[in-house]
Protein backbone atom coordinates (compact mmCIF):
# COMPACT_ATOMS: atom_id res chain seq x y z
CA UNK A 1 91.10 85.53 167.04
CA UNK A 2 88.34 84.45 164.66
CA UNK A 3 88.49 85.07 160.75
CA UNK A 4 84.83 85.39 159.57
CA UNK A 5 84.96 85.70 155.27
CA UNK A 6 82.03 86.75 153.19
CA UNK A 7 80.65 84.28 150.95
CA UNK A 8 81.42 85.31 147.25
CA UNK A 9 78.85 87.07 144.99
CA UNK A 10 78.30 83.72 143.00
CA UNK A 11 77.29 81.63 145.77
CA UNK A 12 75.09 83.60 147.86
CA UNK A 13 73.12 84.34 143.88
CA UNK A 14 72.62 80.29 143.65
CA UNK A 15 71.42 80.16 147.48
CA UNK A 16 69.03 82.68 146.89
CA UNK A 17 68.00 81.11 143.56
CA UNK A 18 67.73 77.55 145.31
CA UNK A 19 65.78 79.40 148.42
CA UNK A 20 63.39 81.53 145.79
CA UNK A 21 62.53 77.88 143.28
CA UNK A 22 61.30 76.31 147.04
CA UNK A 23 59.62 79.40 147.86
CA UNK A 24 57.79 79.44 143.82
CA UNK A 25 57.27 75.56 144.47
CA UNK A 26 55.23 76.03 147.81
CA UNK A 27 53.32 78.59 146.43
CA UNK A 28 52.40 77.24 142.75
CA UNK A 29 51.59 74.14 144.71
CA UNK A 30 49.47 75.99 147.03
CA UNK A 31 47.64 78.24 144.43
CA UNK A 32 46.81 74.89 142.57
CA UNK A 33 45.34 73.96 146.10
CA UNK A 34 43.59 77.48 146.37
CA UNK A 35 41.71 77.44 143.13
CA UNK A 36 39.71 74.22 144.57
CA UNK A 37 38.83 76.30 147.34
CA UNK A 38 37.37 79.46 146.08
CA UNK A 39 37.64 82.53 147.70
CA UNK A 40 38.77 81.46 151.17
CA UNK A 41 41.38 79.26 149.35
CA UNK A 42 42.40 82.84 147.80
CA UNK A 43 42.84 84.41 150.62
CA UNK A 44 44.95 81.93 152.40
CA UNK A 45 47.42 81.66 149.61
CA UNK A 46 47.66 85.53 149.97
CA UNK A 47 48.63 85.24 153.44
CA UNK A 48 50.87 82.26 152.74
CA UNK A 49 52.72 84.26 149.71
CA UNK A 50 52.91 87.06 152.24
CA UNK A 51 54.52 84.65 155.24
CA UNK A 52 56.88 82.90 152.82
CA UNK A 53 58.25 85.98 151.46
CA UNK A 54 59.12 87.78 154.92
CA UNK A 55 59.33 85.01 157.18
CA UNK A 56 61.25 81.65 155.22
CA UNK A 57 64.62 83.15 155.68
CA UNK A 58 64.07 84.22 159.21
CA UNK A 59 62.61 81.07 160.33
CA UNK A 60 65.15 79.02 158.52
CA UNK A 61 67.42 81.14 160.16
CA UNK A 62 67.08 80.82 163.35
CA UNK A 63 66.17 77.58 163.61
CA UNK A 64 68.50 75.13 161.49
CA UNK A 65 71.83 77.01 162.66
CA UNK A 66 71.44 79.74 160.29
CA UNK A 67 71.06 78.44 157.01
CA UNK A 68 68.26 77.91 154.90
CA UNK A 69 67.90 75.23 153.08
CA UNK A 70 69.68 77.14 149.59
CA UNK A 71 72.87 78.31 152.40
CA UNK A 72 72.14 75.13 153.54
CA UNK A 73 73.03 73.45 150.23
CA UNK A 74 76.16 75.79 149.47
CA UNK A 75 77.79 75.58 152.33
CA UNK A 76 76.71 79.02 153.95
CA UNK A 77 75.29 80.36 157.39
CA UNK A 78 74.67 83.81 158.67
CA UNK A 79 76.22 84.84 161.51
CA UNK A 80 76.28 88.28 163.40
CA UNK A 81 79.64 90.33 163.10
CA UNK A 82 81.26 88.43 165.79
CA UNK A 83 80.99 84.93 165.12
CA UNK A 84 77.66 83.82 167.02
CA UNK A 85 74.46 82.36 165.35
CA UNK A 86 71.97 84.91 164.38
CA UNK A 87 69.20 86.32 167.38
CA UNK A 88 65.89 86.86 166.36
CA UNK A 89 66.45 90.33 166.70
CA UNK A 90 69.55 90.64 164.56
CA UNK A 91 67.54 88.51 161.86
C-alpha cells in the first residue's frame, strides 16, 4: 500500500516564494527589455506576465517530474491522489 503525506504549510510557503522571486526575475528582466522596445515590447511583456502566471507551474509540472524548480529545491512534487505523476488534465 502506498503512504502519500502532504508537505507541511512551511515548505510549500518557501516553494511558492522561491517559484514567485523566478517568476518577478523573468519579468523585471523582461520589462527592462520591453521599455527598449516601445509599444510592441509592451505588449509582449503583457502576454509573457500573463503566460508565466498561468502556465510556469503547469509546465514545470508536467515536464520535470512534477516539481518546479521552488518544489524542486524543497524536496516536493505533485502527484494525483494515487501516487502517479500529474496528467495535463489533472494539472
Amino acid at each position: 500500500m502506498l503512504e502519500l503525506r502532504p508537505a507541511g504549510l512551511a515548505v510549500r510557503y518557501y516553494a511558492f516564494a522561491l517559484d514567485w522571486v523566478i517568476r518577478i526575475a523573468v519579468i523585471y528582466g523582461a520589462a527592462m527589455v520591453a521599455a527598449f522596445l516601445g509599444g510592441i515590447g509592451m505588449a509582449f511583456w503583457i502576454i509573457l506576465v500573463f503566460l508565466l502566471e498561468w502556465f510556469y507551474p503547469v509546465a514545470f509540472e508536467l515536464a520535470s517530474a512534477g516539481a518546479t524548480r521552488g518544489k524542486r529545491a524543497f524536496g516536493l512534487r505533485v502527484v494525483m491522489d494515487n501516487g502517479l505523476p500529474v496528467t495535463a488534465a489533472a494539472s
